[in-house]
N, C-alpha and C. Protein backbone atom coordinates (compact mmCIF):
# COMPACT_ATOMS: atom_id res chain seq x y z
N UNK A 1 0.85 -1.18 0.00
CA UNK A 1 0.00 0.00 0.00
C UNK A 1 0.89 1.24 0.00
N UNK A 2 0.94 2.22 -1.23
CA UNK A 2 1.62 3.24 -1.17
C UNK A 2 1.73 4.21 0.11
N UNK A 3 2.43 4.52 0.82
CA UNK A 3 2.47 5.59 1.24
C UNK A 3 2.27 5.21 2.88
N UNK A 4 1.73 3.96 3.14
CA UNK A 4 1.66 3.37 4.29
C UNK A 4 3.17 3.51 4.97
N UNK A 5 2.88 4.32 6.63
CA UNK A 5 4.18 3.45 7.57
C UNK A 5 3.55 3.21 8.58
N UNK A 6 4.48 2.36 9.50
CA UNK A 6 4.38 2.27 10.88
C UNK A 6 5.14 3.12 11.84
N UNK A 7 4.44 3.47 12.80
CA UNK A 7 5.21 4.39 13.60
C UNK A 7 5.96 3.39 15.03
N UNK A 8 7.53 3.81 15.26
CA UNK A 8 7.67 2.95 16.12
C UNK A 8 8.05 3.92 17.35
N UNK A 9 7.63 3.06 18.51
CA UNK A 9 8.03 4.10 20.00
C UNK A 9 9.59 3.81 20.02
N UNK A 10 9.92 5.13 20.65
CA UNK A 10 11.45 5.84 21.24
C UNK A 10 11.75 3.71 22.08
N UNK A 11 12.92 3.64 22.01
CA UNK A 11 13.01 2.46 22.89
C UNK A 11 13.42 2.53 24.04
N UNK A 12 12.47 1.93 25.37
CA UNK A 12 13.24 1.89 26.48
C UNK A 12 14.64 1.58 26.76
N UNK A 13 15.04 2.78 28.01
CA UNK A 13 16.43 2.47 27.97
C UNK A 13 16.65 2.36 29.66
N UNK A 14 16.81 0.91 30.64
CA UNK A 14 16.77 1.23 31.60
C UNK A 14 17.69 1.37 32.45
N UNK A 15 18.01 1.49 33.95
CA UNK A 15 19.30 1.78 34.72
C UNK A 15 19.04 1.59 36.03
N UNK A 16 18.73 0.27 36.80
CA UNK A 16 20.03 -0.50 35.92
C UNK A 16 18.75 -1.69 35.22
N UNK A 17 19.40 -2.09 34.53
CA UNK A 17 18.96 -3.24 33.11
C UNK A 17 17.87 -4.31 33.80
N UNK A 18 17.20 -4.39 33.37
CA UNK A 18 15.69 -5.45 33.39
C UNK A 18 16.03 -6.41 33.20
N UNK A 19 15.49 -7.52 33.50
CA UNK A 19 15.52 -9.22 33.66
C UNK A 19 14.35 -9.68 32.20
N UNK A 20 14.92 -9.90 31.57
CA UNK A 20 13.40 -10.82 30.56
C UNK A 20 13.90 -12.13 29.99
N UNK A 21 12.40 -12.78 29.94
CA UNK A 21 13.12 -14.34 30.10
C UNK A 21 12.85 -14.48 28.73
N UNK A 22 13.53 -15.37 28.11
CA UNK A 22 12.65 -15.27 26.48
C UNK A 22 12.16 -16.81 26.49
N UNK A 23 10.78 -17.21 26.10
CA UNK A 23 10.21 -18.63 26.26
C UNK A 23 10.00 -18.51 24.60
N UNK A 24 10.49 -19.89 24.00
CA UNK A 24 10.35 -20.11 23.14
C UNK A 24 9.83 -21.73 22.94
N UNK A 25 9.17 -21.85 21.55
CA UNK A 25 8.93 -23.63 21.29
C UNK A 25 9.75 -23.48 20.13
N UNK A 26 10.80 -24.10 20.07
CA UNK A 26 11.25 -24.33 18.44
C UNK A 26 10.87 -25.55 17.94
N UNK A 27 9.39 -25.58 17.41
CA UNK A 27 9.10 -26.76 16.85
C UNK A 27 8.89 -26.96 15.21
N UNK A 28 9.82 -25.45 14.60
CA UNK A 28 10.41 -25.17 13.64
C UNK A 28 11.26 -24.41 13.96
N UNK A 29 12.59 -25.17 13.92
CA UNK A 29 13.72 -24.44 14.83
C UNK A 29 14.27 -23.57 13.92
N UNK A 30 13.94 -23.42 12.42
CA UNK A 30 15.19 -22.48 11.77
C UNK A 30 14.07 -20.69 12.13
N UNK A 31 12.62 -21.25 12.10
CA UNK A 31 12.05 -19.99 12.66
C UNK A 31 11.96 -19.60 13.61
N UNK A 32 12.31 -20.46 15.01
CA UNK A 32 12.28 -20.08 16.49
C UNK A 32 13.81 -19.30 16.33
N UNK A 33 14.34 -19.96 15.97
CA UNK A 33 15.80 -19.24 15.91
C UNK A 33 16.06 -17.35 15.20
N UNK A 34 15.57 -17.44 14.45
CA UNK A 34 15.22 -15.84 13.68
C UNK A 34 14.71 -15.50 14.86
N UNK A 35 13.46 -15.84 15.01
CA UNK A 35 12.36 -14.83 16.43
C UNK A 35 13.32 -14.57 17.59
N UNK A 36 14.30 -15.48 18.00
CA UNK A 36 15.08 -15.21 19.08
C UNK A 36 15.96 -14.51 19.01
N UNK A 37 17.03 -14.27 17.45
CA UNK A 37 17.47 -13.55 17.49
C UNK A 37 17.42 -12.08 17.21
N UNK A 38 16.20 -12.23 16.57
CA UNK A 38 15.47 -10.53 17.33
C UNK A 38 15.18 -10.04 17.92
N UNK A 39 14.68 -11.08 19.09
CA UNK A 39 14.48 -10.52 20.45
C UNK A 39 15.65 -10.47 21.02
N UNK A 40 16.57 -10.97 20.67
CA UNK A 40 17.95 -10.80 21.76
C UNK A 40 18.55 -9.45 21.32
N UNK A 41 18.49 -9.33 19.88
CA UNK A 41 18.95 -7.77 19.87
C UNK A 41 18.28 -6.93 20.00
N UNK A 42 16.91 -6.55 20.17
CA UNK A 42 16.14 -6.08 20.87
C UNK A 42 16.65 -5.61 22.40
N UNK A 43 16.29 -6.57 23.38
CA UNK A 43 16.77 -6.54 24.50
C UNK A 43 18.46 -6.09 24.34
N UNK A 44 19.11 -6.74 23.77
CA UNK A 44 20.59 -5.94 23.78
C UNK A 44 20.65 -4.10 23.84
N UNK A 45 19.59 -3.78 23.22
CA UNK A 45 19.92 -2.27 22.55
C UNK A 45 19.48 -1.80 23.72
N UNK A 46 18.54 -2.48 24.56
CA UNK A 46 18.03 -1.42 25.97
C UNK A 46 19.06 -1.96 26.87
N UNK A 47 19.73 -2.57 27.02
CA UNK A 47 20.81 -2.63 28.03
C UNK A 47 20.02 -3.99 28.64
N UNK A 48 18.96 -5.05 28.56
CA UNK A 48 18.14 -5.40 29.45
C UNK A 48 18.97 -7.32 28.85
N UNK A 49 19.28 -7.58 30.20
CA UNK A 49 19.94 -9.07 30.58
C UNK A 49 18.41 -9.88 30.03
N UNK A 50 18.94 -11.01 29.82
CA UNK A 50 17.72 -12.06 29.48
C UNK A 50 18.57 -13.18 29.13
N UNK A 51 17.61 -14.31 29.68
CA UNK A 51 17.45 -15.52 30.12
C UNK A 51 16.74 -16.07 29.02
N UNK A 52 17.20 -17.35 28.36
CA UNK A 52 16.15 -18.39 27.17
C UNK A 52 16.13 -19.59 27.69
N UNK A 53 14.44 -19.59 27.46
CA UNK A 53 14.44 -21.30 27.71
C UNK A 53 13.50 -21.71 26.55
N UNK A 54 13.19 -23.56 26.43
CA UNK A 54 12.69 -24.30 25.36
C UNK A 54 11.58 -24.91 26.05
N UNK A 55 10.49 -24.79 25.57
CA UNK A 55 9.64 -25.71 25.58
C UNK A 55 9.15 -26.20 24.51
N UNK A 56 7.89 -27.66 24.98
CA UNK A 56 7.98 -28.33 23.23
C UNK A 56 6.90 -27.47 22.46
N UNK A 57 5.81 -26.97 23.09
CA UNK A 57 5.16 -26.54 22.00
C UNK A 57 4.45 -25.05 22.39
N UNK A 58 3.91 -24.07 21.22
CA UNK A 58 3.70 -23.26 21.64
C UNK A 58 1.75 -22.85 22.85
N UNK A 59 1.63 -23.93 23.30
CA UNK A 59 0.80 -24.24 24.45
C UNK A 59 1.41 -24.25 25.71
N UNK A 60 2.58 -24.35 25.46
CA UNK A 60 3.52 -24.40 26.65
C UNK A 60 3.92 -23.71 27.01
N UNK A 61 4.29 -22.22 26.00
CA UNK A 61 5.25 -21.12 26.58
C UNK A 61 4.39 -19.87 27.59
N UNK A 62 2.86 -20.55 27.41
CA UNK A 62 2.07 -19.72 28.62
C UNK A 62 2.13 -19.83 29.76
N UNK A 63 2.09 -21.31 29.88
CA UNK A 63 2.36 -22.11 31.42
C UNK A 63 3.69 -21.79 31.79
N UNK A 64 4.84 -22.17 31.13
CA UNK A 64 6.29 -21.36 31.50
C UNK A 64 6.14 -19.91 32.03
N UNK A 65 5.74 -19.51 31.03
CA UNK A 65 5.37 -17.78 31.39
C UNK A 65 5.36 -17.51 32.93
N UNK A 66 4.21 -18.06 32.50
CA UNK A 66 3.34 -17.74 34.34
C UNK A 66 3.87 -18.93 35.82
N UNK A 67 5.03 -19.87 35.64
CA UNK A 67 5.42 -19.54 36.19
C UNK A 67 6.71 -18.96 36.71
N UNK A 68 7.47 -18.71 35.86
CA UNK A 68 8.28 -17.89 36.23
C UNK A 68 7.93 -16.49 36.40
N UNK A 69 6.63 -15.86 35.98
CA UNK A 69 6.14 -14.60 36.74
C UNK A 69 5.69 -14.37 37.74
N UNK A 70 5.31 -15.77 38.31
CA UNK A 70 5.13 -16.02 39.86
C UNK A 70 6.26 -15.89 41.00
N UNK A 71 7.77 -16.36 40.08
CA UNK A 71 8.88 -16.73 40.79
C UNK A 71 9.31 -15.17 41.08
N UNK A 72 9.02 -14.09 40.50
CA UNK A 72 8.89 -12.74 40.70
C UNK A 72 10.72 -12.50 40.80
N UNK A 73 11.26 -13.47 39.71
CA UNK A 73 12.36 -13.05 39.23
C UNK A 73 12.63 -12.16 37.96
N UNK A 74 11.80 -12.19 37.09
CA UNK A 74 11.98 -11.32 35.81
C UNK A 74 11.03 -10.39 35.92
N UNK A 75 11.37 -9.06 35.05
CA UNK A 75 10.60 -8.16 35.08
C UNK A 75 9.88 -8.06 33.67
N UNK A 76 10.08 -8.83 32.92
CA UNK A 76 9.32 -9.22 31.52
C UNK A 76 9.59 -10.35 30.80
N UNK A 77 8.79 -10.59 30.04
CA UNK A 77 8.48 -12.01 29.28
C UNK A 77 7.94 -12.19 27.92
N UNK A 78 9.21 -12.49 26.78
CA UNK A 78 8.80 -12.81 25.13
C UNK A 78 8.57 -13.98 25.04
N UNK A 79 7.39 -14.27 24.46
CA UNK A 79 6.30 -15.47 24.12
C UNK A 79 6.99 -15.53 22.45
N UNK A 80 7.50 -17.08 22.27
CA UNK A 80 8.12 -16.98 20.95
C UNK A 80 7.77 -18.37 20.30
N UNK A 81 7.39 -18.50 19.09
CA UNK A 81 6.79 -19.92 18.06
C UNK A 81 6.01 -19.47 17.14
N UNK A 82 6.37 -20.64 16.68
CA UNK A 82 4.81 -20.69 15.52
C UNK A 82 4.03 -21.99 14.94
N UNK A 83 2.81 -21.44 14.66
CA UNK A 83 2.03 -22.39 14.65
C UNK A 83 1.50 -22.33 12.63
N UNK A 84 1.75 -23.00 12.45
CA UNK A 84 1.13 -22.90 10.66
C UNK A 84 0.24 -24.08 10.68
N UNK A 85 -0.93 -22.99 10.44
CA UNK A 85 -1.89 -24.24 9.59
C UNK A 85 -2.09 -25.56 8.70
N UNK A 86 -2.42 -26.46 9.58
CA UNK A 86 -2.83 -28.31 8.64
C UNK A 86 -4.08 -28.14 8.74
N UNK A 87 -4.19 -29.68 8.42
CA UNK A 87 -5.54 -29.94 7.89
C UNK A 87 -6.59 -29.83 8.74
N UNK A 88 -6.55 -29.82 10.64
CA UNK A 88 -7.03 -30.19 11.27
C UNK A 88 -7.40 -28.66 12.12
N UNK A 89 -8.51 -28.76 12.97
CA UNK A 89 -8.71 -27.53 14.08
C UNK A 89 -8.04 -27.47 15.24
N UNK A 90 -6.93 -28.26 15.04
CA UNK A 90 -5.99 -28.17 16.35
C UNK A 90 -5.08 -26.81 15.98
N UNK A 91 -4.64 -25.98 14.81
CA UNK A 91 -4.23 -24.77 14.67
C UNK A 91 -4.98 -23.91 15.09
N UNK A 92 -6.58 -24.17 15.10
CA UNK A 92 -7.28 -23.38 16.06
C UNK A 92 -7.19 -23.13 17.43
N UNK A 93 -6.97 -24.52 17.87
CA UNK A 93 -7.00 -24.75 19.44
C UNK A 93 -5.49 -23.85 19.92
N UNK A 94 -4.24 -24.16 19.18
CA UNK A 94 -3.14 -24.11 19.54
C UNK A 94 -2.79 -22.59 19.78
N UNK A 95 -3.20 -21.77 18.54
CA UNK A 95 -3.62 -20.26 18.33
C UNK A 95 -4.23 -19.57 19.34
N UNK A 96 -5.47 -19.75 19.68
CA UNK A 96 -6.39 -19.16 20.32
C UNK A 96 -6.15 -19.39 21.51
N UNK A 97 -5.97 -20.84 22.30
CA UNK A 97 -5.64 -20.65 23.81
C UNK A 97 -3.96 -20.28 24.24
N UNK A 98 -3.42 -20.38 23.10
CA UNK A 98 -1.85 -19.77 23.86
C UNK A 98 -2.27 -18.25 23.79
N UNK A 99 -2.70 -17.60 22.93
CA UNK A 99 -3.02 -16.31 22.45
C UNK A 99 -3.65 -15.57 24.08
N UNK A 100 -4.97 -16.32 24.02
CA UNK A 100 -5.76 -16.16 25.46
C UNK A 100 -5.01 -16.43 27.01
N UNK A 101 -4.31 -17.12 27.01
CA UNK A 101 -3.83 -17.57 28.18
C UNK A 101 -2.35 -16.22 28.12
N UNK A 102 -1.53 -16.03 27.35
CA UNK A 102 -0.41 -14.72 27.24
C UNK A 102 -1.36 -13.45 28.08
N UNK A 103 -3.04 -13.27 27.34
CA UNK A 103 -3.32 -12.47 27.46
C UNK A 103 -4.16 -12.30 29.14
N UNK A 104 -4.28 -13.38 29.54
CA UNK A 104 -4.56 -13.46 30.79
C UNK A 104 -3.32 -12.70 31.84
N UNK A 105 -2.19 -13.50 31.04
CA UNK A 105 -0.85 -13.40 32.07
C UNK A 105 -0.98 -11.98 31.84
N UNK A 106 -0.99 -10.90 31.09
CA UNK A 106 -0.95 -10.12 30.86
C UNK A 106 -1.89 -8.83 31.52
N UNK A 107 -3.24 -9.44 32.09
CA UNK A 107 -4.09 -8.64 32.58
C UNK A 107 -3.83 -8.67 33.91
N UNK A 108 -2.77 -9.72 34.17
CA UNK A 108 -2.74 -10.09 35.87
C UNK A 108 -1.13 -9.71 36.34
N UNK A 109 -0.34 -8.61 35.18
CA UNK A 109 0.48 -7.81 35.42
C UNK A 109 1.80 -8.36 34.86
N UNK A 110 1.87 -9.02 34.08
CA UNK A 110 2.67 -9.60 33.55
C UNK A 110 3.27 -8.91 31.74
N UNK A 111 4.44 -8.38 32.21
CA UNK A 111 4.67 -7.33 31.20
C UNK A 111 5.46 -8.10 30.02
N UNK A 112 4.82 -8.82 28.50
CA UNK A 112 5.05 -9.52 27.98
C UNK A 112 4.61 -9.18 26.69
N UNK A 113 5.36 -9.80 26.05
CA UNK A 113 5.37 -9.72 24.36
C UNK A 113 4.84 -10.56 23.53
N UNK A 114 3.70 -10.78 23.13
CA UNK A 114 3.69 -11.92 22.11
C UNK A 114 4.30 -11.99 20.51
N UNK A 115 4.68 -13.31 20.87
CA UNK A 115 5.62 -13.61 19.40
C UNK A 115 5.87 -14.39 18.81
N UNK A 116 4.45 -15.37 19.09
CA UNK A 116 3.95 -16.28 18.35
C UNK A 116 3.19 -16.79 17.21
N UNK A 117 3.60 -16.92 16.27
CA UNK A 117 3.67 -16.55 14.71
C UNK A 117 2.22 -17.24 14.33
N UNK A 118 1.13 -17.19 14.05
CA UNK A 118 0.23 -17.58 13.52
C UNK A 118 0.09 -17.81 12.32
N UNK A 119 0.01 -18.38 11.39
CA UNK A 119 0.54 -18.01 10.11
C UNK A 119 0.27 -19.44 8.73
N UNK A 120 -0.27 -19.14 7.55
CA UNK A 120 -0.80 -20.20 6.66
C UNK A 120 0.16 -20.81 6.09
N UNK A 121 1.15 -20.28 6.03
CA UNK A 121 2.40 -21.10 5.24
C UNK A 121 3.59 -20.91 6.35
N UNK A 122 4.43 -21.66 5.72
CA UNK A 122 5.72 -21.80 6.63
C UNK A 122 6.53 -20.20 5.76
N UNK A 123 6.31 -19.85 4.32
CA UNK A 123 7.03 -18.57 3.99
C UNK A 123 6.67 -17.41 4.47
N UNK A 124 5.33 -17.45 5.11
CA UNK A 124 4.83 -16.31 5.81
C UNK A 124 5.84 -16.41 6.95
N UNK A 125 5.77 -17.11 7.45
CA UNK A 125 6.63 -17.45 9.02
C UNK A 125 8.04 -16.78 8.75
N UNK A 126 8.55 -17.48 7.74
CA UNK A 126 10.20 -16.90 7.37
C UNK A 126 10.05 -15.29 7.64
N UNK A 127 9.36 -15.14 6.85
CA UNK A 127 8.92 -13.22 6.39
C UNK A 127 9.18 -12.85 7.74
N UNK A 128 8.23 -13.53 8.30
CA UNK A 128 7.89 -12.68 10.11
C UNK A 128 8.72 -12.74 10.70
N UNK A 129 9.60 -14.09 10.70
CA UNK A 129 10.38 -14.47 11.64
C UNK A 129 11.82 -13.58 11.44
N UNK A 130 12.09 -13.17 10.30
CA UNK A 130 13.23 -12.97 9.87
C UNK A 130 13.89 -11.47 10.52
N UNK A 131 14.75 -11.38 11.26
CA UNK A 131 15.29 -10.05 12.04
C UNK A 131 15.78 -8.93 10.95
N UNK A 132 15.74 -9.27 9.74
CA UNK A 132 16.32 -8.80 8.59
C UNK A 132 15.00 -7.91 7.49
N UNK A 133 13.62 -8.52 8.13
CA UNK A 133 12.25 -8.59 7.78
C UNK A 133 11.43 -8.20 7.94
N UNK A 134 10.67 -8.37 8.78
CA UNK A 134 9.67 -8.40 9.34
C UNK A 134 9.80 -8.45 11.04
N UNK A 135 10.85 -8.96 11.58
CA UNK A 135 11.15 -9.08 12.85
C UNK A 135 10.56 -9.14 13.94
N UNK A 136 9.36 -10.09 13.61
CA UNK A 136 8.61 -10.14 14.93
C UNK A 136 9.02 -10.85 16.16
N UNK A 137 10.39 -11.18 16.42
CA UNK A 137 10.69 -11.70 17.46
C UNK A 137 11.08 -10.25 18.13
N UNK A 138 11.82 -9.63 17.91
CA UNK A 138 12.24 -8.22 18.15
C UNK A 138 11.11 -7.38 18.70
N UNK A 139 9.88 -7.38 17.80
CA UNK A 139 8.68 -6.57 18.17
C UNK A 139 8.22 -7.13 19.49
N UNK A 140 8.12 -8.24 19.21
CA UNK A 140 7.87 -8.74 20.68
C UNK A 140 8.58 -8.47 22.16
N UNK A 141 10.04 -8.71 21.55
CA UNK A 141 10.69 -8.06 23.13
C UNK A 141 10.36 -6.68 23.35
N UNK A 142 10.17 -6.06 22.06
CA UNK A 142 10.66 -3.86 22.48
C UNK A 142 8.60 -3.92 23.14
N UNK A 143 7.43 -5.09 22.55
CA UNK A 143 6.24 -4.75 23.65
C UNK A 143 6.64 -4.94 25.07
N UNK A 144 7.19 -6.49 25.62
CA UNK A 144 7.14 -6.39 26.73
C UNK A 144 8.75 -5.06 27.53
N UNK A 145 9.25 -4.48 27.02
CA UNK A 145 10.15 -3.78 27.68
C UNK A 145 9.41 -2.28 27.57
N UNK A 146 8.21 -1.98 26.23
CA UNK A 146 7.69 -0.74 26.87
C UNK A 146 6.48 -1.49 27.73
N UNK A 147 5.92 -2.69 27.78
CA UNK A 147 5.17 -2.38 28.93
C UNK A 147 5.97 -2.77 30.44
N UNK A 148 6.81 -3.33 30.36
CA UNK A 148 8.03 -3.01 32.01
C UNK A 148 8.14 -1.34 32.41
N UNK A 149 8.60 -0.56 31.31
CA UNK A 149 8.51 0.91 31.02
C UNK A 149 7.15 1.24 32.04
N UNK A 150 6.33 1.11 31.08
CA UNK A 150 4.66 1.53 31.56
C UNK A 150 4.82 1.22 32.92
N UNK A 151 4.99 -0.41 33.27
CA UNK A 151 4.04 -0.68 34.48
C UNK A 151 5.16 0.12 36.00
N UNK A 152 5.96 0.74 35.54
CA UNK A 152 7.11 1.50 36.48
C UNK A 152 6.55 2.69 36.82
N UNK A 153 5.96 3.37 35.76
CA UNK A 153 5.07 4.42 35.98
C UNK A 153 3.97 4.05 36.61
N UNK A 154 3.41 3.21 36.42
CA UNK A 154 1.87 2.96 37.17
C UNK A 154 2.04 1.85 38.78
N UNK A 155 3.38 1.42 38.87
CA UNK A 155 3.25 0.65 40.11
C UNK A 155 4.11 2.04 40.50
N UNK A 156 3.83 1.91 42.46
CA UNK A 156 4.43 3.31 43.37
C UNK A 156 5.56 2.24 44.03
């Protein structure tokens, strides 16, 4: 679309440096791998330390999530995978309750990024995944580090 941009926010810069864990499923590892390494340079550019872990699928990286947001060691959390459509309504199931459950963690103060690729083909995924691209692993870390940002202002 001619003439279309996106506008992106100033990036948090903090002092001293934020904790974010990055949860990933690489159950297409050459695309979990892109998403991560956008979120790691992401987080690099704000100064903010982070922690990666694996789980097997992206149903899983909610439950991880939440509990290490319980363990009230990190101060944010990138949700990272993807899910591409087969033949079956389990891309439904897989989509919609990781989607819902991030967004739970999220209403219950949990300052997090989703960056879990939804997506009809595996070349869409590349596109997204790619730090060179589309970089939605990246987008995902710079949400949850402006909402760490935000929730600093709004917790006393």
């Amino acid at each position: 679309m001619a003439g279309q941009s996106h506008y992106t926010l100033d990036r948090p810069v903090f002092d001293p440096p934020v904790k974010i864990l990055i949860v990933v499923a690489p159950y297409y590892k050459d695309i979990a791998d892109d998403l991560v390494a956008g979120a790691i340079a992401e987080c690099e550019k704000s100064g903010a330390v982070f922690e990666i872990v694996e789980v097997p699928g992206a149903l899983e990286v909610p439950t991880a999530i939440g509990m290490a947001f319980r363990s009230g060691e990190y101060d944010g959390f990138v949700a990272l995978g993807c899910v591409i459509r087969g033949e079956t309504t389990h891309y439904e199931t897989v989509c919609n309750d990781s989607s819902r459950a991030l967004q739970l963690l999220g209403l219950e103060g949990a300052s997090l990024g989703n960056g879990i690729l939804t997506v009809e083909t595996y070349d869409q995924a590349a596109v997204r995944a790619d730090p060179a691209a589309q970089n939605k692993g990246g987008g995902a870390a710079a949400a949850a580090l402006h909402l760490i940002a935000l929730s600093r202002r709004f917790v006393v």
